[in-house]
PDB file of N, CA and C in Angstrom:
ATOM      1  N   UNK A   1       7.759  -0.031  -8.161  1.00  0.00           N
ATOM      2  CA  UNK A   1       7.481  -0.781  -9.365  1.00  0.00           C
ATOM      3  C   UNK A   1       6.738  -2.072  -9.001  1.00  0.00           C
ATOM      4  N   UNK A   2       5.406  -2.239  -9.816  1.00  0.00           N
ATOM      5  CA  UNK A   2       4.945  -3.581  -9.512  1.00  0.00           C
ATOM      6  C   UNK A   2       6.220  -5.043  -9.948  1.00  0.00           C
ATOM      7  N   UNK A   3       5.911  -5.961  -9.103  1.00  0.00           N
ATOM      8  CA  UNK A   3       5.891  -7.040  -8.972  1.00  0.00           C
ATOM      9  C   UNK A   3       5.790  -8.549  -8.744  1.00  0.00           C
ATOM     10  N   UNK A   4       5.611  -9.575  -9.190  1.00  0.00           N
ATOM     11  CA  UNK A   4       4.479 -10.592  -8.994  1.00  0.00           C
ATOM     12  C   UNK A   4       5.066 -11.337  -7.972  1.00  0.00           C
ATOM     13  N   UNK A   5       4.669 -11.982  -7.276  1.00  0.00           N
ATOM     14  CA  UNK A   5       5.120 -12.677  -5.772  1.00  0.00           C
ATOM     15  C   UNK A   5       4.105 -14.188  -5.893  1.00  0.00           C
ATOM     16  N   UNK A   6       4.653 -15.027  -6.415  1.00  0.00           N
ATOM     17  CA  UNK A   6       3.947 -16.160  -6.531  1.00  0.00           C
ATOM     18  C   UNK A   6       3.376 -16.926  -5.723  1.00  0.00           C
ATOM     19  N   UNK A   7       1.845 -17.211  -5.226  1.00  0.00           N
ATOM     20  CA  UNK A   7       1.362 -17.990  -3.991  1.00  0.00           C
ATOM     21  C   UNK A   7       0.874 -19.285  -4.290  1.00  0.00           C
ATOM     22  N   UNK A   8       0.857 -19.994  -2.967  1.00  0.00           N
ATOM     23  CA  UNK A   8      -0.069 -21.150  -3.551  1.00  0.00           C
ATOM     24  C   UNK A   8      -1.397 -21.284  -2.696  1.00  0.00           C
ATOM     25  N   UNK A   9      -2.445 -21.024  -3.173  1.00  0.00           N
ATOM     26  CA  UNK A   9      -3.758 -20.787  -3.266  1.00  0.00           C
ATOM     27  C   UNK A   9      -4.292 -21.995  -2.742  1.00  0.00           C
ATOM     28  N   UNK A  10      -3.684 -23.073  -2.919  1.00  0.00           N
ATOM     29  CA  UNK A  10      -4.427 -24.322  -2.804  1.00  0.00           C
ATOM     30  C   UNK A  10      -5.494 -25.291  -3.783  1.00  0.00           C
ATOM     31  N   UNK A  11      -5.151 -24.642  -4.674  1.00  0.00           N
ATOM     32  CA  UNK A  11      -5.499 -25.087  -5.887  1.00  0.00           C
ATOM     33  C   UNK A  11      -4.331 -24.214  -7.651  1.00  0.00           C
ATOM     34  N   UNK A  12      -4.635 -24.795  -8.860  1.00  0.00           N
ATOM     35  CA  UNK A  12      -4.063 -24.910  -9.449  1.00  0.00           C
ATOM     36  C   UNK A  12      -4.923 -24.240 -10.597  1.00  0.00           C
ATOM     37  N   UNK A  13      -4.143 -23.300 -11.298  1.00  0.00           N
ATOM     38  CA  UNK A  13      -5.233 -22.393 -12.557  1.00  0.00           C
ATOM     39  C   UNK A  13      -4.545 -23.182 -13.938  1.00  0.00           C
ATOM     40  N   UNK A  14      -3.787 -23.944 -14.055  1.00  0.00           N
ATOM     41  CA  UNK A  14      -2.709 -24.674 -14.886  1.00  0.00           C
ATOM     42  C   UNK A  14      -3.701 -25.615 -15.527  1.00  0.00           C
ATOM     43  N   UNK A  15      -4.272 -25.813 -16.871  1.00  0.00           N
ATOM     44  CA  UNK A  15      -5.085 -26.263 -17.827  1.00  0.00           C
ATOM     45  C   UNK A  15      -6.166 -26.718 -16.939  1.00  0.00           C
ATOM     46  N   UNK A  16      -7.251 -25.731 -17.093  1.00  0.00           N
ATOM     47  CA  UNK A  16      -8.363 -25.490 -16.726  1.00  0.00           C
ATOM     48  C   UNK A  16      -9.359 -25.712 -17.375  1.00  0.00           C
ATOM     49  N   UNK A  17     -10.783 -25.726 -16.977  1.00  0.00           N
ATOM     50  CA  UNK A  17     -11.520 -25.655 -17.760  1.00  0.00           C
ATOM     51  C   UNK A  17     -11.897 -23.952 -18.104  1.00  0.00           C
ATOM     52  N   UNK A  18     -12.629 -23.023 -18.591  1.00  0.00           N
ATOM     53  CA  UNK A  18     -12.928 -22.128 -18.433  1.00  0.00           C
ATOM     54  C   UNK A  18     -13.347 -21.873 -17.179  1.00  0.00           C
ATOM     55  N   UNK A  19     -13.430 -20.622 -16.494  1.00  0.00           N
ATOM     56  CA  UNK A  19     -13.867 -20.313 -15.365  1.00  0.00           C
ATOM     57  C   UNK A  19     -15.256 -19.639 -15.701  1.00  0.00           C
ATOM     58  N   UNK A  20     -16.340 -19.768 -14.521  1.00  0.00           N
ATOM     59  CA  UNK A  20     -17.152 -19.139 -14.266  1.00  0.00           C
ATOM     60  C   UNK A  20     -17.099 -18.193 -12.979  1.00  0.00           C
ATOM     61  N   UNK A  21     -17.662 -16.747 -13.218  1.00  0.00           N
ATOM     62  CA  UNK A  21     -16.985 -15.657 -12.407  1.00  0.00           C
ATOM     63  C   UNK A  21     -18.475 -14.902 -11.517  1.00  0.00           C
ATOM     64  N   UNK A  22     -19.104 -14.856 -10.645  1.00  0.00           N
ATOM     65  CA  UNK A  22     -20.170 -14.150 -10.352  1.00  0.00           C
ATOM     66  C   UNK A  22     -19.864 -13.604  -9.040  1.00  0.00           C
ATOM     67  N   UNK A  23     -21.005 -12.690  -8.674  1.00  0.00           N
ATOM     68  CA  UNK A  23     -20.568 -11.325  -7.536  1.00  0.00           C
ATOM     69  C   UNK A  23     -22.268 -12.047  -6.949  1.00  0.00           C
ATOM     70  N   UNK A  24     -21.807 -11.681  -5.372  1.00  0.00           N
ATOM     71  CA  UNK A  24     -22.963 -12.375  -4.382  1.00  0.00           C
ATOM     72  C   UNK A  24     -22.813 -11.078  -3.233  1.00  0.00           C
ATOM     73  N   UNK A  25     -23.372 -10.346  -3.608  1.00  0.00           N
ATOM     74  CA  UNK A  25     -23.457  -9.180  -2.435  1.00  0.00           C
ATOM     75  C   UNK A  25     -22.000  -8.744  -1.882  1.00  0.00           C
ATOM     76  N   UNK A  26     -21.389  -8.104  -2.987  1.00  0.00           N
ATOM     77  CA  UNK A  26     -20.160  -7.795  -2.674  1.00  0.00           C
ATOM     78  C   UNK A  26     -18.894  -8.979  -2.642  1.00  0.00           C
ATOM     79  N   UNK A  27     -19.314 -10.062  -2.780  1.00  0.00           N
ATOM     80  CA  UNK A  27     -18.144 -11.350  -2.758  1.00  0.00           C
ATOM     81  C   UNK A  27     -18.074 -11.876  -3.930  1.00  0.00           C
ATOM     82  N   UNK A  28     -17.056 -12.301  -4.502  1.00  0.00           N
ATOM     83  CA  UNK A  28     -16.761 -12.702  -5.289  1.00  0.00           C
ATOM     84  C   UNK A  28     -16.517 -14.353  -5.446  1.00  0.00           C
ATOM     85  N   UNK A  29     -17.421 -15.192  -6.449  1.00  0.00           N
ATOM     86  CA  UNK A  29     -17.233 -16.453  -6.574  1.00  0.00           C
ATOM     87  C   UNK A  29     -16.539 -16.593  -7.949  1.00  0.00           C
ATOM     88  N   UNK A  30     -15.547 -17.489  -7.532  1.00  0.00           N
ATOM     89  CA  UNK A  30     -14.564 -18.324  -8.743  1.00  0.00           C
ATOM     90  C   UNK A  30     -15.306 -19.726  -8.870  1.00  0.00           C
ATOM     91  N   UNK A  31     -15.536 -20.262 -10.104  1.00  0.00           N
ATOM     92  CA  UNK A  31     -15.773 -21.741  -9.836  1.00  0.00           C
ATOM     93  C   UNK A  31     -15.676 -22.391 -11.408  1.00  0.00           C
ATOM     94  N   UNK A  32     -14.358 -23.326 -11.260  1.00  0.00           N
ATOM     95  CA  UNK A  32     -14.222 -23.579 -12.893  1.00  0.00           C
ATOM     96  C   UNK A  32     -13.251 -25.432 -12.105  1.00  0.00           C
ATOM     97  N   UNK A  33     -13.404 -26.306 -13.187  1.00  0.00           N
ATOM     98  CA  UNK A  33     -12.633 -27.533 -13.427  1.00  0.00           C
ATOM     99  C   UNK A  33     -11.172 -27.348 -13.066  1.00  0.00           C
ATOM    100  N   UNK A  34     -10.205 -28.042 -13.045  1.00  0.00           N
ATOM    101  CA  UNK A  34      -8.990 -28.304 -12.607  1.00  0.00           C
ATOM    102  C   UNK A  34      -8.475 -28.889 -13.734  1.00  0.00           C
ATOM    103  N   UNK A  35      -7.242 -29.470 -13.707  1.00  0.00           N
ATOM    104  CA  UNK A  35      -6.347 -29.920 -14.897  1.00  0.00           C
ATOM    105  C   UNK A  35      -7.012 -31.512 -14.529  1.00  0.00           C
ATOM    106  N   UNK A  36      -7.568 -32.290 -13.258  1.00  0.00           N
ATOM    107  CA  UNK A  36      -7.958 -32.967 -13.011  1.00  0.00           C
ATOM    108  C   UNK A  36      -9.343 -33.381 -12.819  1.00  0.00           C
ATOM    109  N   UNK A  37     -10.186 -32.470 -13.508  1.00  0.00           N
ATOM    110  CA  UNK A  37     -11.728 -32.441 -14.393  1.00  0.00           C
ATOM    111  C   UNK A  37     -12.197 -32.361 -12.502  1.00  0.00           C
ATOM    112  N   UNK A  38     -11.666 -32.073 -11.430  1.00  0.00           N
ATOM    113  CA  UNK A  38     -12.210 -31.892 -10.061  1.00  0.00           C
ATOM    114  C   UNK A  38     -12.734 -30.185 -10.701  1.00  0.00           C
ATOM    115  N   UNK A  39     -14.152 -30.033  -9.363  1.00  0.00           N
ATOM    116  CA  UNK A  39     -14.787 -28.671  -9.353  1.00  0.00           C
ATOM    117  C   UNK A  39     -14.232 -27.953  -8.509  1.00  0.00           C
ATOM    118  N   UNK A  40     -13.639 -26.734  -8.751  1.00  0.00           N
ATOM    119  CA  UNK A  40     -13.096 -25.793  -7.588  1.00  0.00           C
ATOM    120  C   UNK A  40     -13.985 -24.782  -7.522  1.00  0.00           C
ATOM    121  N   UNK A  41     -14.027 -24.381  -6.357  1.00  0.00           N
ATOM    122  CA  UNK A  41     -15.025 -22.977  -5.705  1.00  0.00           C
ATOM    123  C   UNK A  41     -14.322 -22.196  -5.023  1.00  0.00           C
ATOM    124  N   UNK A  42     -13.561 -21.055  -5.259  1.00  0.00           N
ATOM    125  CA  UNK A  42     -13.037 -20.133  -4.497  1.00  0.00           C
ATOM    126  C   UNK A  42     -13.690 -18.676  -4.392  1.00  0.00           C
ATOM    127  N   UNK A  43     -13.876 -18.455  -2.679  1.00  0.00           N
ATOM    128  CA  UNK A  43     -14.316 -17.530  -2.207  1.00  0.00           C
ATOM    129  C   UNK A  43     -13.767 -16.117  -2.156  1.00  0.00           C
ATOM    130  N   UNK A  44     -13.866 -14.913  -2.613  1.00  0.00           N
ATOM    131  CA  UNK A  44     -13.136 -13.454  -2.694  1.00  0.00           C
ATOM    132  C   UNK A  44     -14.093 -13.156  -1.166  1.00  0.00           C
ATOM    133  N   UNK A  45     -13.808 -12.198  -0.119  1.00  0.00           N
ATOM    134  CA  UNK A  45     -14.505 -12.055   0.940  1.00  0.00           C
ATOM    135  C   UNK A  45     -14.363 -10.513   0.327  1.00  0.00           C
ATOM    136  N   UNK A  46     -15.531  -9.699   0.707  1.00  0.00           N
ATOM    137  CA  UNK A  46     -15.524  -8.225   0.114  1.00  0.00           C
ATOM    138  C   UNK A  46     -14.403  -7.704  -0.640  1.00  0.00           C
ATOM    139  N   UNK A  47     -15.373  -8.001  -1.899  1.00  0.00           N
ATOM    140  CA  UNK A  47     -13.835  -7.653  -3.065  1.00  0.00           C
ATOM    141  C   UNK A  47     -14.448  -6.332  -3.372  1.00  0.00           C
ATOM    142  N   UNK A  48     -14.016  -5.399  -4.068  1.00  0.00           N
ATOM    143  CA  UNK A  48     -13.766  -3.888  -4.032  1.00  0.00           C
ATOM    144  C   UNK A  48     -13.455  -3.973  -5.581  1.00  0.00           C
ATOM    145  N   UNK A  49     -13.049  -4.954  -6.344  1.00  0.00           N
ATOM    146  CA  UNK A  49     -12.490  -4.400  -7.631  1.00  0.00           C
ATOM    147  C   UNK A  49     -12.187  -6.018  -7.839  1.00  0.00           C
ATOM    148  N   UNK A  50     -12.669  -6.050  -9.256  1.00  0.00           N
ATOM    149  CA  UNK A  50     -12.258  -7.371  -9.978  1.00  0.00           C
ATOM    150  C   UNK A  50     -12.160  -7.267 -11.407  1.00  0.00           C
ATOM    151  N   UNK A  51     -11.324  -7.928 -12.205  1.00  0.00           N
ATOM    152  CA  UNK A  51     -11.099  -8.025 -13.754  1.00  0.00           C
ATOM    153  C   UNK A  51     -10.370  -9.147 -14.538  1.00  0.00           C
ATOM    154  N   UNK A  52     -11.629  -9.579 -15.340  1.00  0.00           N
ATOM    155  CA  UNK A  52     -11.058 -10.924 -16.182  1.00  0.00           C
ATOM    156  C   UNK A  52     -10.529  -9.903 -17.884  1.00  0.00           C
ATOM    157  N   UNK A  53      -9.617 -10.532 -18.331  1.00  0.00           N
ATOM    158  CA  UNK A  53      -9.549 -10.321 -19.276  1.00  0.00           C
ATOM    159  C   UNK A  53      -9.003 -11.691 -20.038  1.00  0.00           C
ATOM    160  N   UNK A  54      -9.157 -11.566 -21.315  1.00  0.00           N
ATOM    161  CA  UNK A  54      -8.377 -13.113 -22.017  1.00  0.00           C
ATOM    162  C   UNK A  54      -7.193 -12.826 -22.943  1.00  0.00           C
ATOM    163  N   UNK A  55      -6.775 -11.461 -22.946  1.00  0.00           N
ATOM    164  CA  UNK A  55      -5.232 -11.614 -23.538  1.00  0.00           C
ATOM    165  C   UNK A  55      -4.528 -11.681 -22.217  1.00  0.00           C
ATOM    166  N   UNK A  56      -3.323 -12.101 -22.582  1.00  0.00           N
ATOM    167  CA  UNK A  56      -1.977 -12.017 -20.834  1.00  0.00           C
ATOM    168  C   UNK A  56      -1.056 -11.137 -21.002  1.00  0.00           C
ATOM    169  N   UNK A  57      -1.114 -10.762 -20.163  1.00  0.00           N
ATOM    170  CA  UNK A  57      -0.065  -9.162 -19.948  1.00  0.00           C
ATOM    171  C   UNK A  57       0.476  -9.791 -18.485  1.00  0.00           C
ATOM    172  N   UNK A  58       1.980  -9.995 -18.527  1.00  0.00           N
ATOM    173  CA  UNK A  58       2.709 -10.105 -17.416  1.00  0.00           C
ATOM    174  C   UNK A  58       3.553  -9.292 -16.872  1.00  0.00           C
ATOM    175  N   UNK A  59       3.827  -9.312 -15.535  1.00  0.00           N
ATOM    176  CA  UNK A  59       5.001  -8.777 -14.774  1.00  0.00           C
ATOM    177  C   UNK A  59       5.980  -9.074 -14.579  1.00  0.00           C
ATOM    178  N   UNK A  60       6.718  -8.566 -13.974  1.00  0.00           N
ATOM    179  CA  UNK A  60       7.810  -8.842 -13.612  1.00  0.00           C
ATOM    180  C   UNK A  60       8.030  -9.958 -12.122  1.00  0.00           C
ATOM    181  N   UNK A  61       8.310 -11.182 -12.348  1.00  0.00           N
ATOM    182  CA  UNK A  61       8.210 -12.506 -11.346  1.00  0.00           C
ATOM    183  C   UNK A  61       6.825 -13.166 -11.566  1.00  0.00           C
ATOM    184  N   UNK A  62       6.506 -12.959 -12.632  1.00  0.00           N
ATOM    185  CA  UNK A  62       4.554 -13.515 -13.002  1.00  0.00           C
ATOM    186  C   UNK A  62       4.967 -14.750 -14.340  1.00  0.00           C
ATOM    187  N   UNK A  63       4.003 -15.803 -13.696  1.00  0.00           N
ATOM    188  CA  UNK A  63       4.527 -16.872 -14.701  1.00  0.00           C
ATOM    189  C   UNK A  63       2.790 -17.331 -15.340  1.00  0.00           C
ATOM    190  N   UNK A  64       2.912 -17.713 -16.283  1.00  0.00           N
ATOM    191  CA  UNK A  64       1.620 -17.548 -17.042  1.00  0.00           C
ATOM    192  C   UNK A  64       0.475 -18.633 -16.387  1.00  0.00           C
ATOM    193  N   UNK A  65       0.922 -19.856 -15.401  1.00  0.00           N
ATOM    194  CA  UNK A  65      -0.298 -20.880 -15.033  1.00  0.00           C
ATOM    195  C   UNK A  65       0.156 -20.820 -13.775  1.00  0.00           C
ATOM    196  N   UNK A  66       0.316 -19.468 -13.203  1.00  0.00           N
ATOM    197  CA  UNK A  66       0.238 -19.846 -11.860  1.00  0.00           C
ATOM    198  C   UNK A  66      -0.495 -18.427 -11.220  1.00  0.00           C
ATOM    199  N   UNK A  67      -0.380 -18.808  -9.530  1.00  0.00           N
ATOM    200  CA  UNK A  67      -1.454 -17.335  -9.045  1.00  0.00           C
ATOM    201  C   UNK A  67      -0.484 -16.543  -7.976  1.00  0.00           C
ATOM    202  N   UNK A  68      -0.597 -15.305  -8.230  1.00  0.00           N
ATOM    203  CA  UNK A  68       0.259 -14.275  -7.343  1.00  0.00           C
ATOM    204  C   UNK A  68      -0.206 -13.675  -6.811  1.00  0.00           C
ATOM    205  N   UNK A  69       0.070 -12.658  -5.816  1.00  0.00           N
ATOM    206  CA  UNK A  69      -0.418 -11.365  -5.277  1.00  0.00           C
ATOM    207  C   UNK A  69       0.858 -10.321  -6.079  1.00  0.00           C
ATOM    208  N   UNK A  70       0.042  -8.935  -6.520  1.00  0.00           N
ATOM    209  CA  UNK A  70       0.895  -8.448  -6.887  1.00  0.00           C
ATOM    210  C   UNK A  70       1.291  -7.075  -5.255  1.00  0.00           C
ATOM    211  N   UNK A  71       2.576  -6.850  -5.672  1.00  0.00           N
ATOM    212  CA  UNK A  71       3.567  -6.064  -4.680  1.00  0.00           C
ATOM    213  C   UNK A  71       3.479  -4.777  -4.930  1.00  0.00           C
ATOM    214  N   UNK A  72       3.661  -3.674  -4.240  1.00  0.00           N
ATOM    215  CA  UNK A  72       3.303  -2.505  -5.401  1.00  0.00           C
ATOM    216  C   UNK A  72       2.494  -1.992  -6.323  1.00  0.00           C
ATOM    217  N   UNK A  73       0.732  -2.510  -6.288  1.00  0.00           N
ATOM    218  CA  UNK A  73      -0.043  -2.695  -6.940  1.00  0.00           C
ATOM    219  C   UNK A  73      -0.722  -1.151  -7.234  1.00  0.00           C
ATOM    220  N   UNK A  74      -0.425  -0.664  -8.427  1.00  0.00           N
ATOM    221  CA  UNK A  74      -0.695   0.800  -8.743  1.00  0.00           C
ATOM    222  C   UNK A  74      -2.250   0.669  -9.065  1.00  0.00           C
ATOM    223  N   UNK A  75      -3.233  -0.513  -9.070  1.00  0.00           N
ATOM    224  CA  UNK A  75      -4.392  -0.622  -8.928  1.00  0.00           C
ATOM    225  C   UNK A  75      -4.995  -0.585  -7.451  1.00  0.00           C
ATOM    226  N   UNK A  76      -4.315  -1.227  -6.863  1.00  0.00           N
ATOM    227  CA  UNK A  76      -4.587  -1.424  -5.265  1.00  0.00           C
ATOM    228  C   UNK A  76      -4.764   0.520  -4.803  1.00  0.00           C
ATOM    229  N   UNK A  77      -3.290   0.583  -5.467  1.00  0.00           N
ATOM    230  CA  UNK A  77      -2.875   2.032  -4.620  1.00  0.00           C
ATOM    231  C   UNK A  77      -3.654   3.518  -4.776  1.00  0.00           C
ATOM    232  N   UNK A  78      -4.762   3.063  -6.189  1.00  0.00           N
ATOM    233  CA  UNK A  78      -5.533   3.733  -6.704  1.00  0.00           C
ATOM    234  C   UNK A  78      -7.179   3.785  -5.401  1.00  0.00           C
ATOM    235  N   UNK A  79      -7.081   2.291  -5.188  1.00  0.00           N
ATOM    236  CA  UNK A  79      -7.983   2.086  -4.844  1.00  0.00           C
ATOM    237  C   UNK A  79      -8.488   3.485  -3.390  1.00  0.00           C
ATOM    238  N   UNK A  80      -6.754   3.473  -2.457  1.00  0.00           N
ATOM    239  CA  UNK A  80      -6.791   3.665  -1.155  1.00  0.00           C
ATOM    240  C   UNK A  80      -6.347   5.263  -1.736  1.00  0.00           C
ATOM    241  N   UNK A  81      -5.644   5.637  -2.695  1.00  0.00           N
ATOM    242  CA  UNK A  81      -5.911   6.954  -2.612  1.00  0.00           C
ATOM    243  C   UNK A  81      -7.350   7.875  -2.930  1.00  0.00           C
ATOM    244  N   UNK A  82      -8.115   7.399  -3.514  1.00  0.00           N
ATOM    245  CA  UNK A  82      -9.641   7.338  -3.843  1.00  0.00           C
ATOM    246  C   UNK A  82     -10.664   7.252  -2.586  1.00  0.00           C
ATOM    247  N   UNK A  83     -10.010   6.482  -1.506  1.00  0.00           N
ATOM    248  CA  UNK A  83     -10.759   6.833  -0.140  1.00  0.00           C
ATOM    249  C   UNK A  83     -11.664   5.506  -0.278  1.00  0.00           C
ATOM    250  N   UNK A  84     -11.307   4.299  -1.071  1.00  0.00           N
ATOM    251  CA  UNK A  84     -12.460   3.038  -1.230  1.00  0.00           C
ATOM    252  C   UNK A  84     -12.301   2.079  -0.420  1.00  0.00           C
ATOM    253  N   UNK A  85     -10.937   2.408   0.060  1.00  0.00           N
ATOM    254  CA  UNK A  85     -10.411   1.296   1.285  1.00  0.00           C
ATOM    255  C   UNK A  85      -9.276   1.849   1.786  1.00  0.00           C
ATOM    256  N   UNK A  86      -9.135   1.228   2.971  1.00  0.00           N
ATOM    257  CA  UNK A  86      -8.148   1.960   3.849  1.00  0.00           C
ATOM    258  C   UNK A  86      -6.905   1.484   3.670  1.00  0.00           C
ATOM    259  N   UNK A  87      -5.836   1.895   3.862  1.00  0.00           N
ATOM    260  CA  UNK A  87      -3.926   1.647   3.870  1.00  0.00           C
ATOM    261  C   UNK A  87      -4.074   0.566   4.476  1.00  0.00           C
ATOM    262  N   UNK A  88      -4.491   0.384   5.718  1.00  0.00           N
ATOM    263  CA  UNK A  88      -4.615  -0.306   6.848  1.00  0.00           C
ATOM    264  C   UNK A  88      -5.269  -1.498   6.625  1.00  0.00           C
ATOM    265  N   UNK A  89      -5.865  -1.651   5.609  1.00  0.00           N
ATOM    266  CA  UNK A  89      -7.569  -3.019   5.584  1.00  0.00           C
ATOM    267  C   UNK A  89      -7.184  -3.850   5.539  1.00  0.00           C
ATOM    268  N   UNK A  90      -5.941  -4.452   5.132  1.00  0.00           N
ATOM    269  CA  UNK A  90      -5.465  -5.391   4.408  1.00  0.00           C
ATOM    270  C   UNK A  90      -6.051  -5.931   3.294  1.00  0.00           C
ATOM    271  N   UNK A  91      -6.097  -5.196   2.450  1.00  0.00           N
ATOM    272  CA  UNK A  91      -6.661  -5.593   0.898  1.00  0.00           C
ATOM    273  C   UNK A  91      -5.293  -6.106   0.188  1.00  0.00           C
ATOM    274  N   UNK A  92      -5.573  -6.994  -0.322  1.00  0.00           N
ATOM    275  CA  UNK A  92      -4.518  -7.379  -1.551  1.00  0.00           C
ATOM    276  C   UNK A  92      -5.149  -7.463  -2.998  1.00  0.00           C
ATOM    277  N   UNK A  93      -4.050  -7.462  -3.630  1.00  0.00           N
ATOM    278  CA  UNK A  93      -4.102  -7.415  -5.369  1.00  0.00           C
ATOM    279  C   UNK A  93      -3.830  -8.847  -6.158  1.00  0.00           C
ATOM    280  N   UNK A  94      -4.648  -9.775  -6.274  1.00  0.00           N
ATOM    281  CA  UNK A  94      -4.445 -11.142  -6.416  1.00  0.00           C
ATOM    282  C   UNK A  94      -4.366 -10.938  -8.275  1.00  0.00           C
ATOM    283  N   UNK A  95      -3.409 -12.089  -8.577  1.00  0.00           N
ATOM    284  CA  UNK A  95      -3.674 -12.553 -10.148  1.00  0.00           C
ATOM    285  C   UNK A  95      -3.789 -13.559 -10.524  1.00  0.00           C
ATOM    286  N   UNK A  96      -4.217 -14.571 -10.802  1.00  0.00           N
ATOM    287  CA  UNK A  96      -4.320 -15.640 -11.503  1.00  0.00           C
ATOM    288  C   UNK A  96      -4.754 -15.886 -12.638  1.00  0.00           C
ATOM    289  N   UNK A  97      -3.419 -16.621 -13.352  1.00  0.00           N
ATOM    290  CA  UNK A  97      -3.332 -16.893 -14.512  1.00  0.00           C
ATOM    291  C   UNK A  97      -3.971 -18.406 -15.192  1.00  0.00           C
ATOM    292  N   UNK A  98      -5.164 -18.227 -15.940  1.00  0.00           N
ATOM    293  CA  UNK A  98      -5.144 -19.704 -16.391  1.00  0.00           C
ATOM    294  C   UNK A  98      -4.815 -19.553 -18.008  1.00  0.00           C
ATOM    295  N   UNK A  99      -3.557 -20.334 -17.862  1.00  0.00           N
ATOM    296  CA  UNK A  99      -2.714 -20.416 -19.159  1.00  0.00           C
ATOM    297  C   UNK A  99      -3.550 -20.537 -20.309  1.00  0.00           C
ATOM    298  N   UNK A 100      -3.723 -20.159 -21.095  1.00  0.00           N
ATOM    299  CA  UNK A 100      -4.784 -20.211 -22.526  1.00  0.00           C
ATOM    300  C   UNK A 100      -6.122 -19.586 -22.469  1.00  0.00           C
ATOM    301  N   UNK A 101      -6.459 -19.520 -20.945  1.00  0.00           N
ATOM    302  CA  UNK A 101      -8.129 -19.027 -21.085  1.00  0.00           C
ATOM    303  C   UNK A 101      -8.364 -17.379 -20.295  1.00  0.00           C
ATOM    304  N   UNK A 102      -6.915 -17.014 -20.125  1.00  0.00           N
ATOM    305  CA  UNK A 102      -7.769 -15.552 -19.708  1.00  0.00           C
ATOM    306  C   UNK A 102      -6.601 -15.235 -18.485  1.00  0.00           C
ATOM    307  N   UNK A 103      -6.913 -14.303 -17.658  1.00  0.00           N
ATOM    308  CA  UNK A 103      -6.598 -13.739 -16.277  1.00  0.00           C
ATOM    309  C   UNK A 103      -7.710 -13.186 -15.476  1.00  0.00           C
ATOM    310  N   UNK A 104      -7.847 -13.328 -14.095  1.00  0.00           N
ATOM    311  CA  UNK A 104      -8.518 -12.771 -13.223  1.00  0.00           C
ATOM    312  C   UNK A 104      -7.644 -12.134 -12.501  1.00  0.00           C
ATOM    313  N   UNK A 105      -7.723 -10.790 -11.617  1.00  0.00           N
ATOM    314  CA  UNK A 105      -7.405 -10.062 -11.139  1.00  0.00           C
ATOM    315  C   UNK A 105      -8.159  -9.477 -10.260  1.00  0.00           C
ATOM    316  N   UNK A 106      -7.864  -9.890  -9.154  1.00  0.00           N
ATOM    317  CA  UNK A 106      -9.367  -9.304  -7.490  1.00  0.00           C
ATOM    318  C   UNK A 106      -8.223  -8.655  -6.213  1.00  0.00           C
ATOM    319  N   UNK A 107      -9.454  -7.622  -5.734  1.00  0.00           N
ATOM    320  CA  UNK A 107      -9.038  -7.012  -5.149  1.00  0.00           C
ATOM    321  C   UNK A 107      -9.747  -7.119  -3.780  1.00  0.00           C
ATOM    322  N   UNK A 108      -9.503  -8.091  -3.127  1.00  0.00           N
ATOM    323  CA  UNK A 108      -9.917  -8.261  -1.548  1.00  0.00           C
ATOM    324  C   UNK A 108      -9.131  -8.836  -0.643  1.00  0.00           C
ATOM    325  N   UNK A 109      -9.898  -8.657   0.590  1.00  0.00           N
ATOM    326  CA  UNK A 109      -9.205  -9.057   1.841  1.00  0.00           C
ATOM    327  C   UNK A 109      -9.581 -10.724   2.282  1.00  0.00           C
ATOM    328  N   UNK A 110      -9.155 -11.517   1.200  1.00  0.00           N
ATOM    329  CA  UNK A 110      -8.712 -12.477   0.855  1.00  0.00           C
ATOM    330  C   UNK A 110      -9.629 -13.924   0.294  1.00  0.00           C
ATOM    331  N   UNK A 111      -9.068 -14.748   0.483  1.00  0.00           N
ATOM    332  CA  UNK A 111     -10.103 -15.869  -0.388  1.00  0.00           C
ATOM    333  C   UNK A 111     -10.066 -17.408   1.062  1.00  0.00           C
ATOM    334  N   UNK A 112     -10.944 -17.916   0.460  1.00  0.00           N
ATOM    335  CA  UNK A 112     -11.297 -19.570   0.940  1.00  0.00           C
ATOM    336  C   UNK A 112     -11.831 -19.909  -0.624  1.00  0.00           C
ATOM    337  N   UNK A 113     -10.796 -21.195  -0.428  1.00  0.00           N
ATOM    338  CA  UNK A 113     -11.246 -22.278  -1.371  1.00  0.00           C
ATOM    339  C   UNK A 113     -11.985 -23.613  -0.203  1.00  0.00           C
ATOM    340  N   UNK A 114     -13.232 -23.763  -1.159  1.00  0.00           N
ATOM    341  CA  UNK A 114     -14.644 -25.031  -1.284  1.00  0.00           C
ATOM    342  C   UNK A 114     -13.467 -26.131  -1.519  1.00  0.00           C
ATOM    343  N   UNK A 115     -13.773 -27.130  -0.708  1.00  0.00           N
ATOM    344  CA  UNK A 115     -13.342 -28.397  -1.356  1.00  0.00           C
ATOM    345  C   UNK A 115     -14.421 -29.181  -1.541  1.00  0.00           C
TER     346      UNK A 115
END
């Protein structure tokens, strides 16, 4: 059964500005305001699968302004039975929630945040 496992990213999705979302040869750029009008830039390194949506649908241990990896990820698990990435790659299933403006949901072998 999925479940949300709460991280800290090093930055904060908690009253945001809107995010801006674009793909750079397979990588994924995050780059939206802070609750503290600062610019954040976070890096996806070969993401495989990504999805914003703006209603919130939560899990189980998922809190609405914060960012998780999910556990048990029946998206992830889709991914590696499909042959798109390996058991082994270390891909994870990230979520972040920015409270009022949406969810992102990426699927790579991991991020750097720009300061």
């Amino acid at each position: 059964m999925e479940r949300a496992e709460i991280i800290d990213p090093g930055f904060s999705t908690a009253d945001t500005d809107f995010p801006d979302i674009s793909m750079d040869e397979g990588d994924l750029i995050l780059k939206f305001k802070d609750w503290q009008k600062n610019q954040r830039e976070v890096f996806f390194s070969d993401t495989v699968a990504f999805k914003w949506q703006m209603i919130e649908t939560f899990i189980e241990g998922e809190e609405y302004d914060r960012s998780h990896i999910i556990i048990e990820s029946a998206w992830l698990a889709e991914h590696v039975k499909q042959g798109e990435i390996g058991a082994q790659e270390g891909y994870k299933h990230y979520k972040f929630n920015f409270n009022g403006n949406g969810q992102l949901e990426v699927i790579s072998n991991g991020f750097t945040v720009k300061m």
